[in-house]
Protein backbone atom coordinates (compact mmCIF):
# COMPACT_ATOMS: atom_id res chain seq x y z
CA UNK A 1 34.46 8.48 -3.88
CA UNK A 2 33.55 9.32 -7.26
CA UNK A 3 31.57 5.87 -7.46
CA UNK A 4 29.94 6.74 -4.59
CA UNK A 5 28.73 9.85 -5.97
CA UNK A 6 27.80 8.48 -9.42
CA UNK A 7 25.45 5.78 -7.25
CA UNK A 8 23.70 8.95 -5.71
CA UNK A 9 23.47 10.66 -8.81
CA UNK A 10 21.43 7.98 -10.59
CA UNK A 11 19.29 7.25 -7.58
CA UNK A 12 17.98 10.50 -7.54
CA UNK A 13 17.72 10.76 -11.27
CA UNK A 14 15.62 7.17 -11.62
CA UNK A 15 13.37 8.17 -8.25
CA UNK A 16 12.83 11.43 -10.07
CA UNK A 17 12.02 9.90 -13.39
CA UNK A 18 9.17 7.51 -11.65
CA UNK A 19 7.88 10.64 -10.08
CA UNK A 20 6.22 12.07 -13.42
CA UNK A 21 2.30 11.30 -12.95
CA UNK A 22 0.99 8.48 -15.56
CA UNK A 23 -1.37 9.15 -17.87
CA UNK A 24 -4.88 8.98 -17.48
CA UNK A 25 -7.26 6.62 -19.09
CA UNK A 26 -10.89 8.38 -20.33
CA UNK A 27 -13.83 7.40 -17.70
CA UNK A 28 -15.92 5.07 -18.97
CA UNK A 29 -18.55 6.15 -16.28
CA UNK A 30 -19.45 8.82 -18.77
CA UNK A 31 -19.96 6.85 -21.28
CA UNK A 32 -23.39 7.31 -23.06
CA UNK A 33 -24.59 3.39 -22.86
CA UNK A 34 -23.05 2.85 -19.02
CA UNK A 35 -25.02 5.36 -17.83
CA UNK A 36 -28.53 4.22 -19.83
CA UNK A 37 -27.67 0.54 -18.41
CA UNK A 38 -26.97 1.87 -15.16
CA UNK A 39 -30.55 3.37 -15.07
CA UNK A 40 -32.13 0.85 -16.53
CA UNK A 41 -30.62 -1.81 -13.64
CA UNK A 42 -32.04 0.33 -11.16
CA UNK A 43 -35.28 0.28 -12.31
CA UNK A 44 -35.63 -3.37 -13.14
CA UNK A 45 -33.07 -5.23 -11.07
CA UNK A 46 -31.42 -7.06 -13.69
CA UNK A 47 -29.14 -6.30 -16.57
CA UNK A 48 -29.75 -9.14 -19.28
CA UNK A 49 -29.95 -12.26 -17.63
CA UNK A 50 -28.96 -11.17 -14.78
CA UNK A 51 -30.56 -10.25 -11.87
CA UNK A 52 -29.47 -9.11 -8.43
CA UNK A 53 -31.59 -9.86 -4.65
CA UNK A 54 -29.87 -6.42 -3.72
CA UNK A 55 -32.45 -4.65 -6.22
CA UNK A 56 -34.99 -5.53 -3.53
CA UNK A 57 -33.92 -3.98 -0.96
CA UNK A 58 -33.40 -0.43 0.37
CA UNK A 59 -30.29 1.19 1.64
CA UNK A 60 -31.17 0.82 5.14
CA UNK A 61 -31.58 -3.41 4.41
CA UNK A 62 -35.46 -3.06 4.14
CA UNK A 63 -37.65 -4.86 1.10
CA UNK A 64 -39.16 -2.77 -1.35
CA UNK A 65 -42.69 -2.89 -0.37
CA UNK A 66 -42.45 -6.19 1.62
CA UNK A 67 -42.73 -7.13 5.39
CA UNK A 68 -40.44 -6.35 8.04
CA UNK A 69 -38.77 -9.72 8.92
CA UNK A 70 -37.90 -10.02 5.13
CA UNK A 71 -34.57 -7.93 5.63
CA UNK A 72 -31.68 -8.38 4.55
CA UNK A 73 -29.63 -10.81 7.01
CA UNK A 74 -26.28 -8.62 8.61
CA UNK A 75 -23.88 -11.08 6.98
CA UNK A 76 -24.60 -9.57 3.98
CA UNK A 77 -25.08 -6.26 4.56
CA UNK A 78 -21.93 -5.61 5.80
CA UNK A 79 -19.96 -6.08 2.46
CA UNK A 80 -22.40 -2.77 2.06
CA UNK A 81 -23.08 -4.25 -1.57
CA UNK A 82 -26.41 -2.58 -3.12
CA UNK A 83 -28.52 -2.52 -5.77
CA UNK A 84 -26.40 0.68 -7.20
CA UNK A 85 -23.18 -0.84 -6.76
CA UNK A 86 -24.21 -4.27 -8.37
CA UNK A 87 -25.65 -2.72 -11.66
CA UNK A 88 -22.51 -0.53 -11.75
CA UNK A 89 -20.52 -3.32 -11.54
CA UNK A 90 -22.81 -5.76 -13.99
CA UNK A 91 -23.04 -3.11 -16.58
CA UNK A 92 -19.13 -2.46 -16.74
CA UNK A 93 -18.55 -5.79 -17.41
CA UNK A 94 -20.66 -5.87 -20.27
CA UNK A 95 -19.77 -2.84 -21.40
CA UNK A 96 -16.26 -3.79 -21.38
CA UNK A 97 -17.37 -7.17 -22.75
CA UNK A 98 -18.65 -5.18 -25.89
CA UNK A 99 -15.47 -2.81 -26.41
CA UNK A 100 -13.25 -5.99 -26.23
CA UNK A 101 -15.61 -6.99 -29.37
CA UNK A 102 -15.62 -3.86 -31.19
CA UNK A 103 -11.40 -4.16 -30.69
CA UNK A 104 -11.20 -1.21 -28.18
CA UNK A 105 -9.15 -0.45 -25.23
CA UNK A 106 -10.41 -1.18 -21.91
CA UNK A 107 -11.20 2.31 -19.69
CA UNK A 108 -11.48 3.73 -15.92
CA UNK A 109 -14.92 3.85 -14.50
CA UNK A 110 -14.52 6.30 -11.52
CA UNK A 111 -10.71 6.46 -11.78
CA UNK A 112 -10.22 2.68 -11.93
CA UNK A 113 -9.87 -0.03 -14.10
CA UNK A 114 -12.32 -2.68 -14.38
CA UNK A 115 -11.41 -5.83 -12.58
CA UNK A 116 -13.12 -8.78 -12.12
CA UNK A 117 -14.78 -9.56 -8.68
CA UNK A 118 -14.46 -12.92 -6.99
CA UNK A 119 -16.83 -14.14 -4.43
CA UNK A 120 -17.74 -10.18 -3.71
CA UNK A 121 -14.15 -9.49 -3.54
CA UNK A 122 -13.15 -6.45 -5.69
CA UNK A 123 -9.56 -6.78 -6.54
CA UNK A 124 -8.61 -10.64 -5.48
CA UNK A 125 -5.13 -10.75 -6.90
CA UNK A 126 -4.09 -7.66 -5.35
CA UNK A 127 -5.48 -8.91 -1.72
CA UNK A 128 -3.80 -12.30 -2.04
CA UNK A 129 -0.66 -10.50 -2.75
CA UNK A 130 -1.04 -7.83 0.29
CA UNK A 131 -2.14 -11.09 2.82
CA UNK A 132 1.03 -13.06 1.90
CA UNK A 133 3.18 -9.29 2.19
CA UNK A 134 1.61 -9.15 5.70
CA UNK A 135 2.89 -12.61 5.99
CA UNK A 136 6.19 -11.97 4.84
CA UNK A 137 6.62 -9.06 7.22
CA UNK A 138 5.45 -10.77 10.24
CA UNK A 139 8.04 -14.15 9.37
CA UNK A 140 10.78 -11.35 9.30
CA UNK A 141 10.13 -9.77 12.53
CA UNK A 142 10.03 -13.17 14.25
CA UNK A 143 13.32 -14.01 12.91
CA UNK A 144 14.23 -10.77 13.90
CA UNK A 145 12.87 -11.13 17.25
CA UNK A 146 14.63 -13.98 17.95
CA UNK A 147 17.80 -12.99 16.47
CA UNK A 148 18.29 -9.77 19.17
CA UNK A 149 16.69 -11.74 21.92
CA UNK A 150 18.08 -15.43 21.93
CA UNK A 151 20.96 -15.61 19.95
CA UNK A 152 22.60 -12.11 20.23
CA UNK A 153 24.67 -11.16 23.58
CA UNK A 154 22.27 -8.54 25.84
CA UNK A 155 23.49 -6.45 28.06
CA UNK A 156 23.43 -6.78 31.91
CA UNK A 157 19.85 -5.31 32.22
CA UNK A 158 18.87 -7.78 29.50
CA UNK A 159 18.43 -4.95 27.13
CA UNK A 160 19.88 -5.36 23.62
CA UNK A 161 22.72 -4.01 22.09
CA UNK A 162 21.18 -2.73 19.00
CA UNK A 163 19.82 0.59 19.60
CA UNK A 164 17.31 1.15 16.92
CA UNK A 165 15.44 -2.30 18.23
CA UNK A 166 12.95 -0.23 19.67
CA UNK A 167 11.83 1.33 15.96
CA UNK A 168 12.11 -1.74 14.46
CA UNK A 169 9.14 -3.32 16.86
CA UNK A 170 7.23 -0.42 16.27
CA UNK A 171 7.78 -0.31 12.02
CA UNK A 172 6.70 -4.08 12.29
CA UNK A 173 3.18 -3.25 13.86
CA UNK A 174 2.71 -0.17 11.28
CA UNK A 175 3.42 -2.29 8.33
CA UNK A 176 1.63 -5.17 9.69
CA UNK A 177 -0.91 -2.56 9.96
CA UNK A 178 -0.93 -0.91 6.85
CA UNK A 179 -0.84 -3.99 5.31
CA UNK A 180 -3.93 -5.30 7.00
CA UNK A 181 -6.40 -2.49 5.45
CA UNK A 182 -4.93 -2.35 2.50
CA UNK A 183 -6.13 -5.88 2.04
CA UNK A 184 -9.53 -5.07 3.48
CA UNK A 185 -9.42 -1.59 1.25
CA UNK A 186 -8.85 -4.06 -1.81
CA UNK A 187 -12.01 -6.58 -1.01
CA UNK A 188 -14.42 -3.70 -0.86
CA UNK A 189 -13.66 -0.41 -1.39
CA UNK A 190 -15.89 1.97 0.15
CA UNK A 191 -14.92 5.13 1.62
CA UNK A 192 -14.47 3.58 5.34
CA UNK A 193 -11.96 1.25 4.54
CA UNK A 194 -10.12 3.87 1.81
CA UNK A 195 -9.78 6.02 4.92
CA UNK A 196 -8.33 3.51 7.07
CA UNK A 197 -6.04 2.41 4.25
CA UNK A 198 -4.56 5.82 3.55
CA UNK A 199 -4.34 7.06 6.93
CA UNK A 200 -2.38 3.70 7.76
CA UNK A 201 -0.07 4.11 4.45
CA UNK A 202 0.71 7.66 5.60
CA UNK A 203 1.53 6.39 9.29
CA UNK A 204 3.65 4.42 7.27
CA UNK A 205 5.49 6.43 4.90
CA UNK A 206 6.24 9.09 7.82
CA UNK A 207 7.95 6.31 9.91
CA UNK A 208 9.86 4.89 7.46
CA UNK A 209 11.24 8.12 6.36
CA UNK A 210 12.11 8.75 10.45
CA UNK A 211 13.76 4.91 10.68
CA UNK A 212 15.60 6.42 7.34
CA UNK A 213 17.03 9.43 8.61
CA UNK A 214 17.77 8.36 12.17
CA UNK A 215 19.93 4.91 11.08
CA UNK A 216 21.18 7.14 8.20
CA UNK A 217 22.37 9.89 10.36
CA UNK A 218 23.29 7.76 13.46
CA UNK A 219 20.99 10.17 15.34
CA UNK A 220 21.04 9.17 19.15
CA UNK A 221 20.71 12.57 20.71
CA UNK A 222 16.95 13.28 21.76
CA UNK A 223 16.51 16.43 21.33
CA UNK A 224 17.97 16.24 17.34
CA UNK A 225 15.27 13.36 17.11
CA UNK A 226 12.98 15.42 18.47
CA UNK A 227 13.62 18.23 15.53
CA UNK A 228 13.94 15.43 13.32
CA UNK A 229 10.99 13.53 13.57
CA UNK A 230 8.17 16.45 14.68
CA UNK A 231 8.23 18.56 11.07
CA UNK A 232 7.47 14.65 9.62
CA UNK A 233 4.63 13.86 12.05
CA UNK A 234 3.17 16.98 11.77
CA UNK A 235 2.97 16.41 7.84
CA UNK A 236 1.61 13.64 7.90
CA UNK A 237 -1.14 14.40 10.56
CA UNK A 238 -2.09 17.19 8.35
CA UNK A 239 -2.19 15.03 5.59
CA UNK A 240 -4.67 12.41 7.23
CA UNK A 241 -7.14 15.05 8.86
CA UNK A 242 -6.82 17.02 5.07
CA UNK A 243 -8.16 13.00 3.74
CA UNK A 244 -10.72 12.16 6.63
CA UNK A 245 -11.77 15.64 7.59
CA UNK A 246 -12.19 17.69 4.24
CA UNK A 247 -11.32 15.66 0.85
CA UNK A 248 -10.47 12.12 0.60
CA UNK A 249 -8.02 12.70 -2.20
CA UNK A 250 -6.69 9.66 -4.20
CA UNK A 251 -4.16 11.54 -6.23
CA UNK A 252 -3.15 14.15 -3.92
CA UNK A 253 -2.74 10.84 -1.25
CA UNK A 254 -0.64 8.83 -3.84
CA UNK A 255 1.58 12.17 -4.75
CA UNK A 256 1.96 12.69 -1.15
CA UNK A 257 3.06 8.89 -0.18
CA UNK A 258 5.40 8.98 -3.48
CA UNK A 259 7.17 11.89 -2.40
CA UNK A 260 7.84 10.84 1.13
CA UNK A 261 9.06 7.72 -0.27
CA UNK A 262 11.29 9.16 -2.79
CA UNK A 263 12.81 11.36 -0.31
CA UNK A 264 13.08 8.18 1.90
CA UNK A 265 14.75 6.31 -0.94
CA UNK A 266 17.50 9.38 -1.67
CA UNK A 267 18.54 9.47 2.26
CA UNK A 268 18.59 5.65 2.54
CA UNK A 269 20.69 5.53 -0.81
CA UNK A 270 23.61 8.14 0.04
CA UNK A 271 23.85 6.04 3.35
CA UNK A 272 24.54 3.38 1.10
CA UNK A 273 26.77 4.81 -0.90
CA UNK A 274 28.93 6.19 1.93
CA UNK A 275 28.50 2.99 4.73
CA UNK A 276 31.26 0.59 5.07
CA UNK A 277 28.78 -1.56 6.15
CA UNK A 278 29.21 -5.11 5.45
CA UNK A 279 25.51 -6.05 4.11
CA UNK A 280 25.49 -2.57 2.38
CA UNK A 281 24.53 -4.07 -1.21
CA UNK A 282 21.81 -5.90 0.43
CA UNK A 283 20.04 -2.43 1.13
CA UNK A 284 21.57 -1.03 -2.24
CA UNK A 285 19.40 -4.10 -3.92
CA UNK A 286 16.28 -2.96 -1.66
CA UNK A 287 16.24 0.50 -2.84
CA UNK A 288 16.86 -0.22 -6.63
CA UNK A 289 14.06 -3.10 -6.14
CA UNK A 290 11.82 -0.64 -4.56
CA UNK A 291 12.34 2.17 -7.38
CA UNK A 292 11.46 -0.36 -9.68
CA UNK A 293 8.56 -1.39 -8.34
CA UNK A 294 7.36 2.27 -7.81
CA UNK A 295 8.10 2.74 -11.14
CA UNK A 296 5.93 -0.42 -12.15
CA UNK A 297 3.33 1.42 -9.90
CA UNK A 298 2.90 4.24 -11.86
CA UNK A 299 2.68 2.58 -14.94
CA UNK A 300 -1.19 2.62 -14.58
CA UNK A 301 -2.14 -0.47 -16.94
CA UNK A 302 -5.30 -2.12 -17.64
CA UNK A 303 -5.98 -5.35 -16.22
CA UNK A 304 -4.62 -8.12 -17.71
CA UNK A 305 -7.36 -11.13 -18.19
CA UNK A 306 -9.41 -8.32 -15.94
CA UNK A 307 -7.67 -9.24 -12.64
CA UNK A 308 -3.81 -8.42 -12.92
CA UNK A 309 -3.19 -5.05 -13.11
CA UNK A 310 0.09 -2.68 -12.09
CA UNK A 311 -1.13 -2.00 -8.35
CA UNK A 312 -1.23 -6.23 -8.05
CA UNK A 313 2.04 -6.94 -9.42
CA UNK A 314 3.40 -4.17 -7.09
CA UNK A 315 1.78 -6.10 -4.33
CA UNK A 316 3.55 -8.74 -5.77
CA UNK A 317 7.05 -6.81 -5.57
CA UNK A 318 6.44 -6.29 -2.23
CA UNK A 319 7.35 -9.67 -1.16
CA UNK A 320 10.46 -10.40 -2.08
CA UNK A 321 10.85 -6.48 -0.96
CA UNK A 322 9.58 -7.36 2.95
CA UNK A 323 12.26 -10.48 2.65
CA UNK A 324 15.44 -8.73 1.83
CA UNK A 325 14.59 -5.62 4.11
CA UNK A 326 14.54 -7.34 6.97
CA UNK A 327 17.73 -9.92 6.23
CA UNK A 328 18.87 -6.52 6.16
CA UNK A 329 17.85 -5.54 9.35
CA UNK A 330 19.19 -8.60 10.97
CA UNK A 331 22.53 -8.19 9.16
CA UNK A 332 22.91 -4.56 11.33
CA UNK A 333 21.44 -5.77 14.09
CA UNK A 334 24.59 -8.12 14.08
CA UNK A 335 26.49 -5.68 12.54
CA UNK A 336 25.91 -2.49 15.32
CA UNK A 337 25.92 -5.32 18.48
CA UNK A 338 29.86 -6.15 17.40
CA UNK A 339 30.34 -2.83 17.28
CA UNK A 340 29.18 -2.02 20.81
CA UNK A 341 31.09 -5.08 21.93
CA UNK A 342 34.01 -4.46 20.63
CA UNK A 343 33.55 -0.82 22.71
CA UNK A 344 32.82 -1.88 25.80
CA UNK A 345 35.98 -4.33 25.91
């Protein structure tokens, strides 16, 4: 027991630890020569050598002093790239370009790091990784699918035996979801698809933490999930009307999505360290995995080669992450069908 207890202990000490906010990089938005080269794109339509079509048109898709049927086709306008956005882009990279010269550190502009675009793209590495996550998830709830319905006994109304098969359908088409615009979020980020990506994380986080404290808890009784899971939906409904209705936070959002999931980590790990269930170190190694990862999250450093940075590589993590969770899933599926069977004989 006192094992047990020591395993608890550190989980909430590490989740705690990975809590503390990172520091924050200076903006280089207010830098001085940004600004003047910003300007100066916006006048001209080039920085340098380079030049950009955008410049020559309005922000409704119309050219500058030019006839109507010159406008700017709708494949391109929906990427809702501009003349602003490209000199703000342009003149970060050289700005960068000349601080990796002078031997200084790269900076934020507007809270982020500079990363390198790819075919209009904003953050390519970090949109591979979230596409192949999606992937990932959607390979496990087939094999999941197929597990409970083809090779597991049902029951006489061809219903399955596992009674938490129901939230696991639904957690697939949240993550699936949330996976989805955070990919989108990552190619262009404007405040649209931030929306959608935070409201869909926060779906997220608040179901996880319910699938968390329901399997935890063995909660079957409707009216205790009932009080369970309303004070959790109604926090997180707050928390998306507070982004889409009044101020589209990023770090109250990321505080608000780390705390649900460190409370969702502490629940799922003194399950673990109580269970007698037989694939228990397989969840032990997800939540461990997972505080190392949000640990790598908040790490907060600049981009390596200008498209790696910490939110890519905990993309990355993610993968592996989607894989073990639901072998995991399948192992309890298997797991809480024996024990039913073993019941009803």
């Amino acid at each position: 027991m006192a094992r047990n207890q020591r395993w608890v202990v550190l989980l909430i000490v590490v989740v705690s630890l990975c809590l503390v906010s990172a520091l924050e990089a200076s903006d280089g938005d207010s830098d001085p020569l940004y600004k003047s080269c910003v300007e100066q794109c916006q006048k001209t339509g080039c920085v340098g050598d380079t030049c950009f079509q955008n410049c020559k048109f309005s922000a409704d898709g119309k050219v500058i002093d030019g006839p109507w049927y010159m406008q700017e086709p709708l494949y391109l306008r929906w990427k809702q790239w501009d003349c602003q956005s490209d000199c703000q882009y342009e003149c970060m990279m050289t700005r960068e370009e000349e601080r990796r010269r002078n031997g200084e550190r790269p900076t934020k502009y507007f809270g982020k790091w500079p990363l390198k675009h790819v075919y209009g793209i904003q953050e390519p590495v970090s949109v591979a990784f979230s596409a192949l996550d999606l992937a990932m998830q959607f390979q496990g709830w087939v094999s999941y699918f197929i597990l409970v319905y083809y090779k597991l006994p049902l029951q006489p109304n061809r219903k399955t035996y596992y009674e938490y098969n129901g939230l696991m359908h639904i957690y697939a088409i949240i993550v699936m979801n949330s996976l989805f615009w955070s990919g989108i979020c990552h190619s262009r980020d404007v405040e649209l698809t931030e929306r959608l990506d935070y409201s869909s994380a926060t779906v997220l986080a608040a179901f996880t933490l319910i699938l968390a404290t329901l399997r935890s808890f063995s909660i079957h009784d409707q009216s205790v999930k009932i009080m369970v899971t309303a004070p959790i939906l109604a926090v997180a409904a707050t928390h998306i009307l507070y982004l889409n209705f009044y101020n589209l936070d990023e770090g109250l959002h990321r505080k608000v999505i780390f705390g649900i999931g460190g409370i969702e980590i502490v629940v799922w790990g003194i399950w673990a360290a109580l269970t007698s269930h037989r694939s228990k170190w397989k969840l032990r190694s997800f939540l461990l995995l997972s505080i190392l990862t949000m640990c790598l999250r908040m790490l907060d450093f600049p981009p390596y080669k200008g498209y790696i940075d910490a939110h890519a590589l905990w993309r990355a993590a993610g993968i592996p992450l989607s894989y073990l969770w639901w072998s995991f899933v399948c192992d309890d599926a298997v797991f809480r069908t024996t024990v039913h069977l073993k019941k009803s004989k």
